[in-house]
C-alpha atoms as a PDB file:
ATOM      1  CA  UNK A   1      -2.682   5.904 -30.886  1.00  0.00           C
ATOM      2  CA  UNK A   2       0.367   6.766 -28.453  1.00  0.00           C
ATOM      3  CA  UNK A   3      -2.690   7.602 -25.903  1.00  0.00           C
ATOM      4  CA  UNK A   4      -3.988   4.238 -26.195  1.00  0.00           C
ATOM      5  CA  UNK A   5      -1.136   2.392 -25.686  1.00  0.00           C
ATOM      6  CA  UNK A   6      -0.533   4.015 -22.825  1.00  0.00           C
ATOM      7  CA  UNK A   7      -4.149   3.509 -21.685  1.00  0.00           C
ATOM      8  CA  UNK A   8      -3.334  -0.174 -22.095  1.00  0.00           C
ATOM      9  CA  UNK A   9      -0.246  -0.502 -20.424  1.00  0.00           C
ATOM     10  CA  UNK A  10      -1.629   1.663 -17.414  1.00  0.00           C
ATOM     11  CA  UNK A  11      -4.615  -0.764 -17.509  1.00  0.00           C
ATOM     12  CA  UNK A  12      -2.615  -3.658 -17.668  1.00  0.00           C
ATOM     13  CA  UNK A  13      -0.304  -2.840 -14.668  1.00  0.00           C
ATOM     14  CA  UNK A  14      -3.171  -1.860 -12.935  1.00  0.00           C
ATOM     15  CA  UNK A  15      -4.200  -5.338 -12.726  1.00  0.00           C
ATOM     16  CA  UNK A  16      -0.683  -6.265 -12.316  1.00  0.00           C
ATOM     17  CA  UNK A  17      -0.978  -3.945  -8.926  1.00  0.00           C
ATOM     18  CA  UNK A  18      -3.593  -5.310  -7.828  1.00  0.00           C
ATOM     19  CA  UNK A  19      -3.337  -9.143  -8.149  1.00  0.00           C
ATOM     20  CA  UNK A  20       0.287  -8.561  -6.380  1.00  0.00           C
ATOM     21  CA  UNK A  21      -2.009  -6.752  -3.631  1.00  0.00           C
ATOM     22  CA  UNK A  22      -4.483  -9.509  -3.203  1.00  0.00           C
ATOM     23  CA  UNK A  23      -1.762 -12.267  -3.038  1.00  0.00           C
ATOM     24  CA  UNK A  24       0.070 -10.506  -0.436  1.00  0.00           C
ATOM     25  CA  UNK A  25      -2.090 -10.078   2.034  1.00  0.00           C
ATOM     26  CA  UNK A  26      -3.714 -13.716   1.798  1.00  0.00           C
ATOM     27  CA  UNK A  27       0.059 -14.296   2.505  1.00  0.00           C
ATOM     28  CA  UNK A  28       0.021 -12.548   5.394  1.00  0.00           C
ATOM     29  CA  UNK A  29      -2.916 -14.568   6.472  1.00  0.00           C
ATOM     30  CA  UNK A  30      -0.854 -17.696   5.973  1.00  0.00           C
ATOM     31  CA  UNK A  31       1.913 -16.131   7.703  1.00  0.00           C
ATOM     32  CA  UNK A  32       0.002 -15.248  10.655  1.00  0.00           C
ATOM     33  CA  UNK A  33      -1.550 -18.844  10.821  1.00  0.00           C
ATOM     34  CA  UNK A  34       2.197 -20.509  10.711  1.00  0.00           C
ATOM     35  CA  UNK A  35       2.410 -18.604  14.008  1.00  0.00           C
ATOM     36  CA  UNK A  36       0.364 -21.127  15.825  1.00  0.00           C
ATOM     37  CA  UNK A  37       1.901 -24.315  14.294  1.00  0.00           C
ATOM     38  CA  UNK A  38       4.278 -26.302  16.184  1.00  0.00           C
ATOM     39  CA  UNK A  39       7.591 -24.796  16.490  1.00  0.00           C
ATOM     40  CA  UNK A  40       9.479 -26.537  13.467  1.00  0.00           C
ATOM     41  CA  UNK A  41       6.943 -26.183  10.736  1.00  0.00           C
ATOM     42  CA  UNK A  42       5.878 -22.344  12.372  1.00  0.00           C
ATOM     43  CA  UNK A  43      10.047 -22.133  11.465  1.00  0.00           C
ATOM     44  CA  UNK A  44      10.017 -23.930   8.217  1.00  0.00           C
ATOM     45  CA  UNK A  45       6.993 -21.695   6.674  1.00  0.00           C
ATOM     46  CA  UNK A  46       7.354 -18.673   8.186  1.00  0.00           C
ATOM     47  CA  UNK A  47      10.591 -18.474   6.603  1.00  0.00           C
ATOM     48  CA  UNK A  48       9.067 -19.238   3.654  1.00  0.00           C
ATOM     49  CA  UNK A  49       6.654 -17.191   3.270  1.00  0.00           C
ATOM     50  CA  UNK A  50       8.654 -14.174   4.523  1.00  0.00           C
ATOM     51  CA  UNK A  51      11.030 -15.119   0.802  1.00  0.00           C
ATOM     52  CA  UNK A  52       7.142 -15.455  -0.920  1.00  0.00           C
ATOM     53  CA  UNK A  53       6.255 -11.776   0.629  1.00  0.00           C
ATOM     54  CA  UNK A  54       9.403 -10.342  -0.170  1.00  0.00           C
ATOM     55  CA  UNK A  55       9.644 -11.337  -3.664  1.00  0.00           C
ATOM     56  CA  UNK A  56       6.407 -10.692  -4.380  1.00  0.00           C
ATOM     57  CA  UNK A  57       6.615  -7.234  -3.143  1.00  0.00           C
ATOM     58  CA  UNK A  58       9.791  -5.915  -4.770  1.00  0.00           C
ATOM     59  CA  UNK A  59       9.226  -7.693  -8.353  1.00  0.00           C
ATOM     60  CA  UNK A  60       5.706  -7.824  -8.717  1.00  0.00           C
ATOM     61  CA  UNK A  61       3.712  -5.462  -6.481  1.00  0.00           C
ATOM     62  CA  UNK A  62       6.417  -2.384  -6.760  1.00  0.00           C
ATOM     63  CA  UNK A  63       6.883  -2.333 -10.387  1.00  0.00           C
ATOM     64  CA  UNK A  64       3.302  -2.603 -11.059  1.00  0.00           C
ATOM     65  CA  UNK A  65       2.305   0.520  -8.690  1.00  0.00           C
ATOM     66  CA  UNK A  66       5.203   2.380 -10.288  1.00  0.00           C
ATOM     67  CA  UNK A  67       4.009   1.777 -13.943  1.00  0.00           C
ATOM     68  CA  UNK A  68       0.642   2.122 -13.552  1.00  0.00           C
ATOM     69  CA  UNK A  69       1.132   5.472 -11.796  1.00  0.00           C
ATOM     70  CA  UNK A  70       3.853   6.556 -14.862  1.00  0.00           C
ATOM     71  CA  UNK A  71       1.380   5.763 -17.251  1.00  0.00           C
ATOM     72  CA  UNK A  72      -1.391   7.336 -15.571  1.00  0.00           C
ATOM     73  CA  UNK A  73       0.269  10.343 -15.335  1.00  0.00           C
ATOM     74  CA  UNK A  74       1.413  10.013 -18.486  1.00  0.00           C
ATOM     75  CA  UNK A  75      -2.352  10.229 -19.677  1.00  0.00           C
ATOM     76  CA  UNK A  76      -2.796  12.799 -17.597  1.00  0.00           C
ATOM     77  CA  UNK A  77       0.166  15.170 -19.321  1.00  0.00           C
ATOM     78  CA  UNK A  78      -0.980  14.128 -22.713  1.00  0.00           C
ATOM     79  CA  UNK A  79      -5.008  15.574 -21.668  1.00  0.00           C
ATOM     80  CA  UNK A  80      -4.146  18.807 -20.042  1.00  0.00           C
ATOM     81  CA  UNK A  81      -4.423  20.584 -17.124  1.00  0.00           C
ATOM     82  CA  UNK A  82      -7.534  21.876 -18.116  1.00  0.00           C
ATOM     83  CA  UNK A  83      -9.150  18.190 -18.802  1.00  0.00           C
ATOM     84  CA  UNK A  84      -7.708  17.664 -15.477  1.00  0.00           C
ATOM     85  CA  UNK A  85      -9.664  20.762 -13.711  1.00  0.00           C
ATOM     86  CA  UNK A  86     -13.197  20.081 -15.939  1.00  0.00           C
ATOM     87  CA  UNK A  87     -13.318  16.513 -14.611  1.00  0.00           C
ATOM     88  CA  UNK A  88     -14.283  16.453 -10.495  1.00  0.00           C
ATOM     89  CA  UNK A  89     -14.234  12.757 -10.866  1.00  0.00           C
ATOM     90  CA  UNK A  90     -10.046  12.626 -11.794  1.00  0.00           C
ATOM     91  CA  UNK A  91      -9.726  14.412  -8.624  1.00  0.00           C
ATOM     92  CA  UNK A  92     -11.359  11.820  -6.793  1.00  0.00           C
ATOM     93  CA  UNK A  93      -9.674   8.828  -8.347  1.00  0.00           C
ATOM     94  CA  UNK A  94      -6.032  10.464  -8.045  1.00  0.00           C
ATOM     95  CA  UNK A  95      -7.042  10.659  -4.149  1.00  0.00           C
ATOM     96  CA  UNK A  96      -8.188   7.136  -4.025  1.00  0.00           C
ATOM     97  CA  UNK A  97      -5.355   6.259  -5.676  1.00  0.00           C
ATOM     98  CA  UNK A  98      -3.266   7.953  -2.852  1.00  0.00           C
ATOM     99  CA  UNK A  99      -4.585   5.982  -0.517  1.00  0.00           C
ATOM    100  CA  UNK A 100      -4.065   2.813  -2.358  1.00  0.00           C
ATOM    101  CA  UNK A 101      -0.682   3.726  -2.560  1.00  0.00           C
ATOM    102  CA  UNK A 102      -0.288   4.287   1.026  1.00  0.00           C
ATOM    103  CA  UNK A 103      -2.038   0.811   1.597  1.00  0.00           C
ATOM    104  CA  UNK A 104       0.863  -0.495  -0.544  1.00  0.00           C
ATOM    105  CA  UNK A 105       3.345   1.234   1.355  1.00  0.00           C
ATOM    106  CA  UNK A 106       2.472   0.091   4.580  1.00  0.00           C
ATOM    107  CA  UNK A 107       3.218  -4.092   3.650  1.00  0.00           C
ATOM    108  CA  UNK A 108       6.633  -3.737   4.142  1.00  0.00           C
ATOM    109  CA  UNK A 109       6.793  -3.053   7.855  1.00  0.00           C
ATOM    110  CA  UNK A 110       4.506  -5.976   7.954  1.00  0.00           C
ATOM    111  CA  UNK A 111       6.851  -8.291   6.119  1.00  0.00           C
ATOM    112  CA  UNK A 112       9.332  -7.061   8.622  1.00  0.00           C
ATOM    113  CA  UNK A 113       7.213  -7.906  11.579  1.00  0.00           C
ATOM    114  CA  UNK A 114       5.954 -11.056  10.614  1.00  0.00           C
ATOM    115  CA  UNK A 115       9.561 -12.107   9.773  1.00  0.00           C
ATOM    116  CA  UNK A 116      10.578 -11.201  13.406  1.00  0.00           C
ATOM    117  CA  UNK A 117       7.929 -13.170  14.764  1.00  0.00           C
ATOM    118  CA  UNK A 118       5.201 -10.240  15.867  1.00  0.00           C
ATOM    119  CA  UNK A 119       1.922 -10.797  15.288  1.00  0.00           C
ATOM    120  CA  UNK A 120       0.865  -7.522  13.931  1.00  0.00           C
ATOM    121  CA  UNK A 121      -3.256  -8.614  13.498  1.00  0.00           C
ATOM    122  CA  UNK A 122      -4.783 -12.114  13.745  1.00  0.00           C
ATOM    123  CA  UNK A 123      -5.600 -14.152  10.527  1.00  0.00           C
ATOM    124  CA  UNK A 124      -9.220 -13.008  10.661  1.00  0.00           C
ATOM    125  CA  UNK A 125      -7.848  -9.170  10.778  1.00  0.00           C
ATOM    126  CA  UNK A 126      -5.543  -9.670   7.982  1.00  0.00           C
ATOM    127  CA  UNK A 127      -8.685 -11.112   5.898  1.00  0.00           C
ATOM    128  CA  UNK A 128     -10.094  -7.808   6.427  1.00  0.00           C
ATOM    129  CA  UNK A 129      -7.313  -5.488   5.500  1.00  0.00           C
ATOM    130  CA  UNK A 130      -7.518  -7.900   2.502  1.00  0.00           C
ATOM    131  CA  UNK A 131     -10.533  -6.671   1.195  1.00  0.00           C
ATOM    132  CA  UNK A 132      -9.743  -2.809   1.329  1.00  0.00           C
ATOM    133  CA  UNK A 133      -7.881  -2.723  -2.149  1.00  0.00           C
ATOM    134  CA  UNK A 134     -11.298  -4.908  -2.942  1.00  0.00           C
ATOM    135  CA  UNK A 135     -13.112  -1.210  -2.537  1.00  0.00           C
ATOM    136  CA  UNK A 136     -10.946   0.572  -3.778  1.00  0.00           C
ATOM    137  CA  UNK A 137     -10.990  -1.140  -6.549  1.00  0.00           C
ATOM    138  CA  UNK A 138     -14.490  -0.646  -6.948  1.00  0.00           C
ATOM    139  CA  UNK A 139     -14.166   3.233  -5.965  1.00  0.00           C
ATOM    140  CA  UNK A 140     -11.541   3.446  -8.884  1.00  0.00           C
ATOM    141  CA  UNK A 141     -13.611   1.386 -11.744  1.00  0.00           C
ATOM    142  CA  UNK A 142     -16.600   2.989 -10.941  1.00  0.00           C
ATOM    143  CA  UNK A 143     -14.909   6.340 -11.608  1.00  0.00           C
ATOM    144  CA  UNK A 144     -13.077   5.733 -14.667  1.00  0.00           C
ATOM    145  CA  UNK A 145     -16.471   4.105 -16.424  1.00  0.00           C
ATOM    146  CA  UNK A 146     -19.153   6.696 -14.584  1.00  0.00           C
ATOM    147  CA  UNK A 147     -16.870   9.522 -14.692  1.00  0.00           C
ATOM    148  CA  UNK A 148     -18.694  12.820 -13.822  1.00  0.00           C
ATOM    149  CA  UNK A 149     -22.035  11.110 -14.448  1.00  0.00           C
ATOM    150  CA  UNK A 150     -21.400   9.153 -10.377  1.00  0.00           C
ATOM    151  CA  UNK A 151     -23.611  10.268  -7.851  1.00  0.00           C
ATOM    152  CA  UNK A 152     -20.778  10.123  -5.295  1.00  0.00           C
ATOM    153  CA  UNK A 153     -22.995  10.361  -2.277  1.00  0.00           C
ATOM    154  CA  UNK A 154     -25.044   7.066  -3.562  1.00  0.00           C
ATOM    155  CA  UNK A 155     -21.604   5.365  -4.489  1.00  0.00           C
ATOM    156  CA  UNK A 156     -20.118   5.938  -1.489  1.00  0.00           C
ATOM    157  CA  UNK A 157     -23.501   5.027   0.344  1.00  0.00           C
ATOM    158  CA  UNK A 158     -23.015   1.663  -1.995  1.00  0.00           C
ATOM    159  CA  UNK A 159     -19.626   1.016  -1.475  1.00  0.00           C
ATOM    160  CA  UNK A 160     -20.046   1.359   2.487  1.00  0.00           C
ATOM    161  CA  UNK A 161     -22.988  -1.460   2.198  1.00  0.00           C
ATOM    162  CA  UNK A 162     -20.761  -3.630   0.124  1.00  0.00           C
ATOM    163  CA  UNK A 163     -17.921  -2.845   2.704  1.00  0.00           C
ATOM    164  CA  UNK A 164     -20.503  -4.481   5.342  1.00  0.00           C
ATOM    165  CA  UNK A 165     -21.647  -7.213   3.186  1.00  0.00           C
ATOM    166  CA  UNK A 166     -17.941  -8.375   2.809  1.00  0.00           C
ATOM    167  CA  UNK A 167     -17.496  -7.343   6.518  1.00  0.00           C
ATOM    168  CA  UNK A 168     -20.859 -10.198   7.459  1.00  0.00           C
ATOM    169  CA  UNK A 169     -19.031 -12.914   4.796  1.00  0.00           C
ATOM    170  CA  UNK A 170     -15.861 -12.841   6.308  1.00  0.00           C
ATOM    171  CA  UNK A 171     -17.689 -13.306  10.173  1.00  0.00           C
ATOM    172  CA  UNK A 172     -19.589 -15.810   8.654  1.00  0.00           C
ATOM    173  CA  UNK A 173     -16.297 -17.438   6.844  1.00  0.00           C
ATOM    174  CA  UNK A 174     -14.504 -17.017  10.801  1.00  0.00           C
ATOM    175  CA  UNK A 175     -17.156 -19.078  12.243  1.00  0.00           C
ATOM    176  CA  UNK A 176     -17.417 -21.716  10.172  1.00  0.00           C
ATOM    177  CA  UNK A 177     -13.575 -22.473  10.652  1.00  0.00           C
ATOM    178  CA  UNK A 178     -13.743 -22.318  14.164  1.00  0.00           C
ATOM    179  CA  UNK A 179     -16.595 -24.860  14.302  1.00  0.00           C
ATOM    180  CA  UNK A 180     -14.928 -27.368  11.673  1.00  0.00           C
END
């Protein structure tokens, strides 16, 4: 019972982590966009959003990563070291998980930039970097359900085409703003 509790809670700041990922990078978008507004309203919102990033990041995004990663490790304890070496596919999420962590590590100095004016990527950029937690996301479900049933050289295979396919949508998405 205790295991499934934590199973939830993991799950459920999980989601926590990654909603607070997905809204703070489509903030950066908006961020970078303020930049070419007329001065006073470039001002007005840029200040804004930098108290929107902030926030977010510190009371949503941080606790999130932090409780999904004590409850996955949590799990982790409770299953054993030797669960841990029979399943390949634990090894692979905890690494993808790494990454996602470093992905969530690297926002600040963007908050920090974007506050002091420095456009670190262009809007279309940040809509990019916006989709990474989108595959690992993907990389990480796909894992926990499949387990060590995943064909990881057909997943990754997959997850590189749907990299491209979001890759062609956002081009697409680009020029249709610039022609509107």
């Amino acid at each position: 019972m205790t295991y499934l509790i934590f199973k939830s809670l993991h799950l459920v700041s999980m989601v926590a982590w990654f909603a607070g990922l997905f809204y703070l990078i489509r903030l950066f978008v908006y961020h970078r966009e303020a930049f070419d507004k007329e001065e006073n309203e470039c001002r007005i919102l840029s200040a804004q959003y930098h108290i929107m990033e902030t926030r977010l990041y510190r009371i949503i995004c941080n606790p999130a990563m932090i409780i999904t990663w004590v409850f996955g490790l949590l799990m982790l304890y409770m299953n054993g070291l030797e669960w841990l070496g029979a399943n390949p596919w634990l090894h692979t999420k905890l690494f993808i998980v790494f990454l996602l962590t470093a992905y969530h590590h690297s926002c600040p100095s963007i908050i920090r930039k974007l506050e002091k004016g420095k456009m670190v990527m262009s809007s279309f950029q940040f809509r990019l970097f916006n989709e990474i937690p989108t595959l690992f996301l993907l990389l990480i479900i796909l894992l926990a359900v499949f387990k060590n049933k995943l064909n990881f050289v057909y997943t990754f295979g997959f997850i590189a085409l749907f990299a491209l396919v979001l890759y062609a949508f956002a081009k697409i998405y680009k020029r249709k703003r610039t022609q509107a």
